[in-house]
Protein backbone atom coordinates (compact mmCIF):
# COMPACT_ATOMS: atom_id res chain seq x y z
CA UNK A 1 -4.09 -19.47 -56.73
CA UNK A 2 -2.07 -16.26 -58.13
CA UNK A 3 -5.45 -14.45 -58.03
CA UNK A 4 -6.11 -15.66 -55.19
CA UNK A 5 -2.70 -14.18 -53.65
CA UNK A 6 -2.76 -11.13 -55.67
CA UNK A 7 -6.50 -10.35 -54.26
CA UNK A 8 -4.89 -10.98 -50.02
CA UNK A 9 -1.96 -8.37 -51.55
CA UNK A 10 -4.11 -5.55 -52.39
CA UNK A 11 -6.41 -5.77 -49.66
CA UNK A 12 -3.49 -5.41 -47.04
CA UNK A 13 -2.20 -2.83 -49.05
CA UNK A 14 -5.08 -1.14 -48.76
CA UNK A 15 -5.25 -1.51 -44.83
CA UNK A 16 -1.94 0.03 -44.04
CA UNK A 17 -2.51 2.36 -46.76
CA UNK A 18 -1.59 6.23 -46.13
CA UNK A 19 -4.24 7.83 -43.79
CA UNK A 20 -5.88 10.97 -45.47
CA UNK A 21 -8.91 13.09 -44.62
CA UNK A 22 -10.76 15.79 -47.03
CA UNK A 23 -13.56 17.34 -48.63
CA UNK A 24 -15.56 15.83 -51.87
CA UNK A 25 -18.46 16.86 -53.53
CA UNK A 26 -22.10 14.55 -53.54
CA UNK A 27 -20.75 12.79 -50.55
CA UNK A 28 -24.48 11.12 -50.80
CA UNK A 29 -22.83 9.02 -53.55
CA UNK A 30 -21.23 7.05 -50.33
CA UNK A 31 -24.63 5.94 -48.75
CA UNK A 32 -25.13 2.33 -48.51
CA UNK A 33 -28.08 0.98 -50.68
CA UNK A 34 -30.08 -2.06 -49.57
CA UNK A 35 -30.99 -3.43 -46.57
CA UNK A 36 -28.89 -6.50 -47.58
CA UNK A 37 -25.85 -5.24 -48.23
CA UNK A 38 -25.97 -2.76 -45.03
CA UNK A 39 -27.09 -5.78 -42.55
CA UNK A 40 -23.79 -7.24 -43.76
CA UNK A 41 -21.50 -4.75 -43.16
CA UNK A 42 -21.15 -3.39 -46.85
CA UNK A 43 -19.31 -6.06 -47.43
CA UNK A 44 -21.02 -6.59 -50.66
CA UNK A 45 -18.21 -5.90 -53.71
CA UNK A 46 -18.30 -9.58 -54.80
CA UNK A 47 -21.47 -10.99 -53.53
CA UNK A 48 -23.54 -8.02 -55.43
CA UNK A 49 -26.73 -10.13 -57.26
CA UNK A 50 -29.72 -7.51 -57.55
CA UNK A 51 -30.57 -3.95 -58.34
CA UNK A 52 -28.29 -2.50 -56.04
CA UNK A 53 -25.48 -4.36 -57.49
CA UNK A 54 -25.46 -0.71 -59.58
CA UNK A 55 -24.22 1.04 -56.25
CA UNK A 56 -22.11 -1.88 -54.95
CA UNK A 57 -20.25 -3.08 -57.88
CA UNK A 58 -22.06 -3.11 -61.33
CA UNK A 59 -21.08 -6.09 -62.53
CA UNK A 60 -23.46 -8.13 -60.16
CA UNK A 61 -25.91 -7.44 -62.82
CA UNK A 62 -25.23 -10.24 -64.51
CA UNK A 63 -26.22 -12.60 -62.14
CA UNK A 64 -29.56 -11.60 -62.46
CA UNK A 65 -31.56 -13.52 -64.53
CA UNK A 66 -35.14 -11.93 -64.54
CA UNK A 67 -36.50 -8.37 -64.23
CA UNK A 68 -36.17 -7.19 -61.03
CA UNK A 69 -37.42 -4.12 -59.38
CA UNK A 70 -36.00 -2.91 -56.02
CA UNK A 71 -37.62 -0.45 -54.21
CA UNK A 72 -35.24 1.14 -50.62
CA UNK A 73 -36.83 4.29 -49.07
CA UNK A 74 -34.92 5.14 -45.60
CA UNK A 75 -35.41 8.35 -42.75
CA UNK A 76 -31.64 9.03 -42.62
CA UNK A 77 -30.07 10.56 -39.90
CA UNK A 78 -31.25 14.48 -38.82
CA UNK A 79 -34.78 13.39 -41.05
CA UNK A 80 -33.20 13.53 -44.22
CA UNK A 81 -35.17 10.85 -46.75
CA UNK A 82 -33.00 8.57 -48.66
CA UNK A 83 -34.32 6.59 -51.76
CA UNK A 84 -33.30 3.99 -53.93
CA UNK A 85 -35.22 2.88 -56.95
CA UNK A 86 -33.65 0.47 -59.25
CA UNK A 87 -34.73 -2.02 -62.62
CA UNK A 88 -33.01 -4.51 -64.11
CA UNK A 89 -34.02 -5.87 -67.46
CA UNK A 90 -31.78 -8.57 -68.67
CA UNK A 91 -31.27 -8.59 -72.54
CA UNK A 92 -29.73 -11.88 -72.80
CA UNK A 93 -28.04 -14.98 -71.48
CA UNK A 94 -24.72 -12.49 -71.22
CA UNK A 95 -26.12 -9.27 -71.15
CA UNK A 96 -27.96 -7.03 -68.60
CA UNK A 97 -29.78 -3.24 -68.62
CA UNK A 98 -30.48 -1.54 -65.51
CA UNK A 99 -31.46 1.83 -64.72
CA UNK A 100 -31.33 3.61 -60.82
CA UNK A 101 -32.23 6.53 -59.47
CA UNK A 102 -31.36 8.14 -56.09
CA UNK A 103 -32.53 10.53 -54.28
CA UNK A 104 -31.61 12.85 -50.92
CA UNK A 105 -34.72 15.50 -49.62
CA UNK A 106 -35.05 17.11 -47.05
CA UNK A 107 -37.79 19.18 -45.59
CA UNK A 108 -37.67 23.39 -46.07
CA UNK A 109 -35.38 24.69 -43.68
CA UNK A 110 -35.67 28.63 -42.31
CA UNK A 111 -33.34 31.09 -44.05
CA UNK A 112 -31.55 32.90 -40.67
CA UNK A 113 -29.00 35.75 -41.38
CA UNK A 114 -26.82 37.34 -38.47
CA UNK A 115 -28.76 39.55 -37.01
CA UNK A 116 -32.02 38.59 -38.62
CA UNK A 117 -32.99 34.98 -37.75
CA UNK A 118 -36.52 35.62 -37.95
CA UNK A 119 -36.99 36.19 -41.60
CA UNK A 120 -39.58 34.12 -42.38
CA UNK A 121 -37.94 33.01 -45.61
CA UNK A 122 -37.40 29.25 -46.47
CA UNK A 123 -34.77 27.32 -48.88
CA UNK A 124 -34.59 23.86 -49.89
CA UNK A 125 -31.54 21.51 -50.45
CA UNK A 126 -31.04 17.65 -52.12
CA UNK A 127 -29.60 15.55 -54.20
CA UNK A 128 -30.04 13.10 -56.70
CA UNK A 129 -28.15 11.23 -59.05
CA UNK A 130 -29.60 9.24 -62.34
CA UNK A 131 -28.19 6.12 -63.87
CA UNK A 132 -28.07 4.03 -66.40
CA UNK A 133 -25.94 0.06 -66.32
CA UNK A 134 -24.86 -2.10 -68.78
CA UNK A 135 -23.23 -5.76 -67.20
CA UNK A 136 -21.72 -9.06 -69.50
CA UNK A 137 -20.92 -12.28 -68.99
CA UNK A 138 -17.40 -12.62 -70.64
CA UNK A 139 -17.22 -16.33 -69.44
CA UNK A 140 -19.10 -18.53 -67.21
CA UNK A 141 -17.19 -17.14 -64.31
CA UNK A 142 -16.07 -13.84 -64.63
CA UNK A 143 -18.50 -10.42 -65.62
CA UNK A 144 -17.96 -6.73 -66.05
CA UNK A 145 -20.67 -4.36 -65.86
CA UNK A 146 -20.66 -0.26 -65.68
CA UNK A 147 -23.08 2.26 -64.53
CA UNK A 148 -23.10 6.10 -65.95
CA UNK A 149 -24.82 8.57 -63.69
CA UNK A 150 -25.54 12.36 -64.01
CA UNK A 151 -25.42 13.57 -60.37
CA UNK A 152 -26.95 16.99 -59.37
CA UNK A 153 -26.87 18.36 -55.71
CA UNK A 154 -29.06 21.96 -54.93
CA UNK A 155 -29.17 24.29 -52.10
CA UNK A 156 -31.47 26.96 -52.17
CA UNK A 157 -31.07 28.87 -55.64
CA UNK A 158 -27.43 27.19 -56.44
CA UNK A 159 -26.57 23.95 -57.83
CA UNK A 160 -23.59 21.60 -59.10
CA UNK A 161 -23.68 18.86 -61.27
CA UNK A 162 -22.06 16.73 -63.07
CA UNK A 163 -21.45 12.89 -64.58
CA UNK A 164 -19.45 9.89 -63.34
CA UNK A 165 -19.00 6.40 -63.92
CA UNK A 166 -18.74 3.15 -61.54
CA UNK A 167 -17.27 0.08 -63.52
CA UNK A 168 -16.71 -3.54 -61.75
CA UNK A 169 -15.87 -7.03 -62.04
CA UNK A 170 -16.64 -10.11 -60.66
CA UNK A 171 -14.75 -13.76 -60.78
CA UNK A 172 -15.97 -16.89 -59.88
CA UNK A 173 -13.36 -18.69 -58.81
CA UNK A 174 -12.70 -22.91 -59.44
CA UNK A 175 -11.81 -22.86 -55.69
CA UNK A 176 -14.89 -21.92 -54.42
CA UNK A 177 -14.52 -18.24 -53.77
CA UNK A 178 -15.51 -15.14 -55.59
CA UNK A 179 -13.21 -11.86 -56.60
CA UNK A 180 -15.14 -8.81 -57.02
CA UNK A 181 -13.28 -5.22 -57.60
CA UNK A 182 -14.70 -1.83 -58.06
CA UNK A 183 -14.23 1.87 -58.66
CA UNK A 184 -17.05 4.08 -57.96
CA UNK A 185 -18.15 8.08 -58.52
CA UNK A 186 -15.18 8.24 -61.15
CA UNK A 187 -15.70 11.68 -62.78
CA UNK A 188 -14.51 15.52 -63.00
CA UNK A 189 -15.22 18.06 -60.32
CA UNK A 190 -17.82 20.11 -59.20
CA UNK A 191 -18.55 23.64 -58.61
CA UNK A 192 -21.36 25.03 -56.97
CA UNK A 193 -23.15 27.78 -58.89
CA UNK A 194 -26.24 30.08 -59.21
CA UNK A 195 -27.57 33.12 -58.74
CA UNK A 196 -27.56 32.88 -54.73
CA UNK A 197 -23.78 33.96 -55.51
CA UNK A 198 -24.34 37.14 -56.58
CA UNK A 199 -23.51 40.23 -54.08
CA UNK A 200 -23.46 43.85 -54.19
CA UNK A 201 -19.82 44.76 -53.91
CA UNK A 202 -17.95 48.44 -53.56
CA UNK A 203 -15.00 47.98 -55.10
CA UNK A 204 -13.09 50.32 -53.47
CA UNK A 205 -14.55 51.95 -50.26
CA UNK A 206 -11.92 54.79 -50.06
CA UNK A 207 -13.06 56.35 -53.58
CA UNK A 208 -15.87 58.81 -52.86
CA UNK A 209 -18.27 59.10 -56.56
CA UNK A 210 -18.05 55.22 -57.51
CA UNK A 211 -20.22 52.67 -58.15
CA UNK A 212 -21.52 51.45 -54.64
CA UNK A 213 -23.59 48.39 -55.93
CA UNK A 214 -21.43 47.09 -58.95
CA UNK A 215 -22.75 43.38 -58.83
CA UNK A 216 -20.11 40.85 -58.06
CA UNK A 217 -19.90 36.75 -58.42
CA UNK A 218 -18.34 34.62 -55.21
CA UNK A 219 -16.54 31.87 -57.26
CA UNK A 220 -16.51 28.86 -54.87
CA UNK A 221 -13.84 26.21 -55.35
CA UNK A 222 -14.50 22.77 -57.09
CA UNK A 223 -14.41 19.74 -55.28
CA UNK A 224 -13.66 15.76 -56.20
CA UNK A 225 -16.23 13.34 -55.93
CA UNK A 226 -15.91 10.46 -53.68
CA UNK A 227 -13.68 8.28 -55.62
CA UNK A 228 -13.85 4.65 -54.01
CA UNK A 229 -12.04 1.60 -54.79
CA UNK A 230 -13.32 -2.02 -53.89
CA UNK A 231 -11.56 -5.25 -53.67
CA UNK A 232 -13.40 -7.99 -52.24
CA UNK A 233 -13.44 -11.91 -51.59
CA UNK A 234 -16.71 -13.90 -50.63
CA UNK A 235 -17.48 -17.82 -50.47
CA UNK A 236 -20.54 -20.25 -49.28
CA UNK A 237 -20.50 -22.97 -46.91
CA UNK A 238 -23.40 -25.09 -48.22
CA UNK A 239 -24.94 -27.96 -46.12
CA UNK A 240 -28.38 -29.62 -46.99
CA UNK A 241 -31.28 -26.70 -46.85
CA UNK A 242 -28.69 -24.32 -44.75
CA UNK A 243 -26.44 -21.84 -46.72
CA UNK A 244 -23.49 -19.90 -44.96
CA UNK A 245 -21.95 -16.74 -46.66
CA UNK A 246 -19.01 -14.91 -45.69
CA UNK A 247 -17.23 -11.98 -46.75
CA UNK A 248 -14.23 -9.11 -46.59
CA UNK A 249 -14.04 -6.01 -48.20
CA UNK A 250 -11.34 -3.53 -48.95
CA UNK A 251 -11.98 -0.10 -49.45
CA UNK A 252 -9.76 3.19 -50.77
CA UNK A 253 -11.24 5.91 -50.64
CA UNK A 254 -10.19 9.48 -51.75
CA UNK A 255 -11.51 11.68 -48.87
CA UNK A 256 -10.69 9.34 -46.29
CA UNK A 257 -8.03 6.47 -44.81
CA UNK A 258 -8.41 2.95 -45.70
CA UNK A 259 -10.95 0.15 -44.20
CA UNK A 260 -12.00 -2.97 -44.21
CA UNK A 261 -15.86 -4.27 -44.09
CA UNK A 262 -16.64 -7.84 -42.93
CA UNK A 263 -20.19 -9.51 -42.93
CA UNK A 264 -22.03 -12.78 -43.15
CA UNK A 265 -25.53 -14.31 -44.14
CA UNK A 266 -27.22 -17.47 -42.37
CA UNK A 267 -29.19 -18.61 -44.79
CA UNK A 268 -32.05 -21.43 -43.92
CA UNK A 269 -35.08 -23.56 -45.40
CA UNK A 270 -33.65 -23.08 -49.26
CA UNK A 271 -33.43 -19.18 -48.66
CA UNK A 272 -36.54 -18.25 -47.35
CA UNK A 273 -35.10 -16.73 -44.32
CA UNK A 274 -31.94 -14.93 -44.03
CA UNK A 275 -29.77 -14.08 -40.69
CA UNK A 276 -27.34 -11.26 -41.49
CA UNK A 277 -24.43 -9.44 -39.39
CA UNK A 278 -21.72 -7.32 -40.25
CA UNK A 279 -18.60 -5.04 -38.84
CA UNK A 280 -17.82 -1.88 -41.05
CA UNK A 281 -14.53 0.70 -41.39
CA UNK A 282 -12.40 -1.61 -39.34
CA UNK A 283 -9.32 0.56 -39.09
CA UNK A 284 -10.70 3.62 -40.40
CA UNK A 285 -9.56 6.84 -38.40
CA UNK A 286 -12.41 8.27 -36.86
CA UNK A 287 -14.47 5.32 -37.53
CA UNK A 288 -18.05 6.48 -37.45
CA UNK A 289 -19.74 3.48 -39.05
CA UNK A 290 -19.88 0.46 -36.41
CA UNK A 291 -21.66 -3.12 -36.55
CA UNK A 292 -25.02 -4.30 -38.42
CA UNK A 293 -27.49 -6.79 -38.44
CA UNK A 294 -30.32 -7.54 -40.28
CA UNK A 295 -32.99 -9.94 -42.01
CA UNK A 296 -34.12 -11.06 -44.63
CA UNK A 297 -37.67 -12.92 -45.96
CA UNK A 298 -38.02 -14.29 -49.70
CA UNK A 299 -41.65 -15.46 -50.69
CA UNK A 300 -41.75 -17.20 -54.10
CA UNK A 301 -45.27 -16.18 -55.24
CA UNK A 302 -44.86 -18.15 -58.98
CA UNK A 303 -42.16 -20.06 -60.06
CA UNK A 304 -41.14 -16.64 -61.79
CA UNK A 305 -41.90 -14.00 -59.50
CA UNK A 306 -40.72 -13.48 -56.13
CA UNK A 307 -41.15 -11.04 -53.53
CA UNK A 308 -37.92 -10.41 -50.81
CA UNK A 309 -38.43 -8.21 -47.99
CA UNK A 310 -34.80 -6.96 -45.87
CA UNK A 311 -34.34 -5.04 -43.05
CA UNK A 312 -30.86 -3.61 -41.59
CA UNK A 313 -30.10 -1.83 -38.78
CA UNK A 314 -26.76 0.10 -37.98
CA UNK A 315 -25.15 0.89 -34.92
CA UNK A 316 -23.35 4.12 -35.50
CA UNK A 317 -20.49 6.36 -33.22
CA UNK A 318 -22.23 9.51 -33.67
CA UNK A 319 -25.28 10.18 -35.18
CA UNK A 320 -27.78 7.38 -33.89
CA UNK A 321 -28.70 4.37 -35.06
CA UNK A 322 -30.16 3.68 -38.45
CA UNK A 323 -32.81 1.23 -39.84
CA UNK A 324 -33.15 0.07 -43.76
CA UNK A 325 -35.99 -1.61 -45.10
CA UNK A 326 -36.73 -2.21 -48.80
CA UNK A 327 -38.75 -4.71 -51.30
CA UNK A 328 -37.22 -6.62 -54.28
CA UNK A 329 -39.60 -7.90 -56.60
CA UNK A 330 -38.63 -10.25 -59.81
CA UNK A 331 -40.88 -10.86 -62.37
């Protein structure tokens, strides 16, 4: 029951938390992964239990008990391609090796200079970030798990990159609820840099006989990543063949104020089909993300491999609305 209390404490505290805005570096590191987790409302710190759990909260891992492969490809907003390719292996009854990749392209975009912005030259920009997890079983009912990444984002001929880490935990309660915590995108700064930032520069334009094109370097600033904290409660409502699913997230984040994410997952005929719905960055200022809903199909092919199909969409303030769609494979 102290956990229990403890867990209500810090997720308040995190609602009426100071309200901040800024700037981070490889904001892409904040995209929702999975269809799953976005249909209910990212609310997904301490139900995590596939390949994504290595976004979410790495410690899910360890509830996964065979190799799983989860493919997510979506057209994010302004038709920039986001993908999601994940593999869990697990090594033992306690322990669990994953491995993720994710990506952000774009297509070439028209280099346009004031005064010129017919130059006929192109550039191209993304992101991507590589990772490798490691989750264990402590006990029965509570896991840790962490996920290293080396994150690299490129515009044109200049580039920043760098590592981070995401660690997690998750608790399975005796009262029927589970505790799940996170920090994500933990890591030093970044600076862009390349040779894009090199300019002709005249030192000093009232000195007749100088050097006119003395090559000079524009040092941009470095920026944090987007550190995130995650405290979440979930539980299950279980009657017959019909599984219910709530659950409330906390989030901190660094570049932004606090929020809380709420979802929930209608489960029917022993999980084959799944009703999802979810609320996101309830008090946020300048919320942006809105409501979800999504489902979900699971079609045991063996007794050992199954196939899982999920689809999201998101209502947002702003930008449009956005659909997710991936395949989960276990085998």
């Amino acid at each position: 029951m102290k956990i229990y209390i403890i867990s209500i404490l810090t997720i308040f505290s995190l609602l009426f938390g100071v309200n901040k805005t800024g700037t981070t570096a490889a904001k892409f590191l904040t995209i929702g992964v999975g269809a799953k987790a976005i249909a209910m409302g990212d609310a997904y710190t301490s139900i995590s239990d596939d390949a994504t759990a290595m976004f979410w909260n790495p410690a899910g891992m360890g509830k996964v008990k065979q190799n799983e492969l989860y493919i997510n490809h979506v057209v994010w907003v302004a038709d920039i391609s986001f993908n999601y390719i994940g593999l869990v292996i697990p090594l033992s009854s306690s322990q669990t090796l994953g491995f993720n990749l994710t990506a952000v392209t774009m297509d070439e975009m028209d280099v346009t200079r004031y005064g010129n912005e017919d130059t006929g030259e192109t550039f191209k920009a993304g992101d991507y970030a590589l990772g490798i997890a490691y989750s264990r079983n402590l006990t029965d009912r509570f896991i840790v798990g962490v996920n290293t990444k080396y994150i690299r984002e490129s515009i044109s001929n200049c580039s920043a990159s760098g590592f981070a880490f995401d660690i997690g935990t998750i608790f399975e309660t005796p009262f029927g609820f589970r505790l799940g915590s996170s920090i994500s995108n933990f890591g030093p700064k970044m600076q862009m840099v390349g040779p894009d930032l090199l300019v002709p520069v005249d030192i000093d334009e009232t000195i007749d006989g100088n050097n006119e094109s003395t090559i000079g370097y524009l040092s941009t600033d470095k920026f944090d990543l987007p550190l995130l904290l995650r405290v979440g409660i979930s539980g299950d409502v279980i009657l017959s063949n019909t599984r219910f699913t709530w659950s409330v997230d906390g989030n901190h984040p660094n570049d932004n104020s606090s929020y809380v994410n709420t979802g929930f997952e209608l489960s029917l005929f022993k999980d084959i089909i799944q009703f999802r719905g979810g609320a996101k960055s309830l008090f946020m200022s300048n919320r942006e993300d809105k409501y979800s809903v999504g489902l979900g199909l699971h079609y045991p092919l063996t007794s050992r491999n199954h196939f899982y199909f999920d689809y999201a969409y998101g209502l947002l303030e702003y930008l449009g609305d956005v659909q997710k769609m991936n395949l989960r494979i276990t085998f």
